[in-house]
Protein backbone atom coordinates (compact mmCIF):
# COMPACT_ATOMS: atom_id res chain seq x y z
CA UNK A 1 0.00 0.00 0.00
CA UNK A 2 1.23 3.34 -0.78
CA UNK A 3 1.14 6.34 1.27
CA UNK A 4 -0.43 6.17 5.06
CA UNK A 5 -4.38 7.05 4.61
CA UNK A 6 -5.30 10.41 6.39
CA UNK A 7 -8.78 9.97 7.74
CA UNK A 8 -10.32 13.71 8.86
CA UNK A 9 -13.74 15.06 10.35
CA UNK A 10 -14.37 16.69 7.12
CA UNK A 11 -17.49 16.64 4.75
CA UNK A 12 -17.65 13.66 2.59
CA UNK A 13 -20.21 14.42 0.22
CA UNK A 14 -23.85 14.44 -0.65
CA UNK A 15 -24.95 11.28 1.40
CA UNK A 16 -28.35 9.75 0.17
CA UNK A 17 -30.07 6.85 2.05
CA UNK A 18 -30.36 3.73 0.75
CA UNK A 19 -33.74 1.30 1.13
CA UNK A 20 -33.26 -1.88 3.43
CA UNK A 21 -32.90 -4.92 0.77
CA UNK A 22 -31.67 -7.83 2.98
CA UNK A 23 -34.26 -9.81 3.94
CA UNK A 24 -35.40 -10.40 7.29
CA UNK A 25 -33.27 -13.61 9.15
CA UNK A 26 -36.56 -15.73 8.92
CA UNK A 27 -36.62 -15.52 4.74
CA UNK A 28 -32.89 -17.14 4.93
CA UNK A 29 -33.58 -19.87 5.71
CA UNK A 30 -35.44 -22.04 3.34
CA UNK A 31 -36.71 -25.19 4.55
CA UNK A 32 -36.42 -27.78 1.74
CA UNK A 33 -37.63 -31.72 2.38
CA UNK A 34 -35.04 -34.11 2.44
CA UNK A 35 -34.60 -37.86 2.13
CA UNK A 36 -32.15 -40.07 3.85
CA UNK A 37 -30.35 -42.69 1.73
CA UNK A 38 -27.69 -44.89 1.68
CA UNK A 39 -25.53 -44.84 -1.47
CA UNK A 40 -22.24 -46.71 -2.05
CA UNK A 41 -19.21 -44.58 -3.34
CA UNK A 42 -15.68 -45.65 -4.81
CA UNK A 43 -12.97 -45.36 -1.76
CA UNK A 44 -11.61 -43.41 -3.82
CA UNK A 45 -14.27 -40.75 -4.25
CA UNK A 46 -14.93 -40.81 -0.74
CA UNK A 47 -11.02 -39.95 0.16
CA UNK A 48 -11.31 -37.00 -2.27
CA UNK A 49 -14.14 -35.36 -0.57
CA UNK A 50 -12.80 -36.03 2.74
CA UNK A 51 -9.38 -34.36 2.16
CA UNK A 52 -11.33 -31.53 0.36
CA UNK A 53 -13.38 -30.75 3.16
CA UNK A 54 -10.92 -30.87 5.80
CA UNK A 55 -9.32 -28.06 3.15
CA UNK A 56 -12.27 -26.29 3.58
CA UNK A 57 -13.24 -26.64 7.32
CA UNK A 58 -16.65 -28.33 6.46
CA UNK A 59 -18.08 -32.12 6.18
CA UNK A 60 -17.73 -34.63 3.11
CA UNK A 61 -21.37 -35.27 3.10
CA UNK A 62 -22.68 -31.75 2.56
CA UNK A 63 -19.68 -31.01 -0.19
CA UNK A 64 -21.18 -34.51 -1.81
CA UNK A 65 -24.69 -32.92 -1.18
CA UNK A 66 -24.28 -29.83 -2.58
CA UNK A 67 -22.36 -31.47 -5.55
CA UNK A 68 -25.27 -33.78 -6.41
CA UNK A 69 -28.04 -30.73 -5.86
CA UNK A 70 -25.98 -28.39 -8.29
CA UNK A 71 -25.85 -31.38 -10.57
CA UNK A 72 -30.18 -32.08 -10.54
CA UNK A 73 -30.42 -28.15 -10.86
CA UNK A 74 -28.19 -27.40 -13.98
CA UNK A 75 -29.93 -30.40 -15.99
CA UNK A 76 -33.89 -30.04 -14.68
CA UNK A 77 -33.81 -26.97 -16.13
CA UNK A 78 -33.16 -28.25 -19.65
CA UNK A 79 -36.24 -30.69 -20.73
């Protein structure tokens, strides 16, 4: 960074409010049904998403979930 920035209580400029967009904590979260199954995976695939998601701080299954509901959403959409 160049230079040290020089903050002052000087006038910044015509301010102008801005609406509230973000929705309200409640609308986050979407509740979407969900089905337990048991599925069989290569070792190998399994390993993968494991070491991946200890990358990434999070668990295998929902980087395997996520995976397969990107999949179902990108091809749904073309009929």
């Amino acid at each position: 960074m160049k230079g040290k920035i020089m903050y002052s209580n000087k006038p910044i400029g015509k301010m102008t409010r801005v609406n509230d967009f973000l929705p309200r904590p409640e609308e986050l979260i979407m509740p979407e049904e969900t089905v337990k199954i048991t599925i069989a995976l290569k070792r190998s695939s399994v390993d993968f998403f494991k070491h991946k998601a200890q990358e990434c701080h999070t668990k295998y299954q929902k980087m395997i979930r996520e995976l397969v509901d990107r999949y179902a959403a990108q091809y749904s959409s073309i009929k």
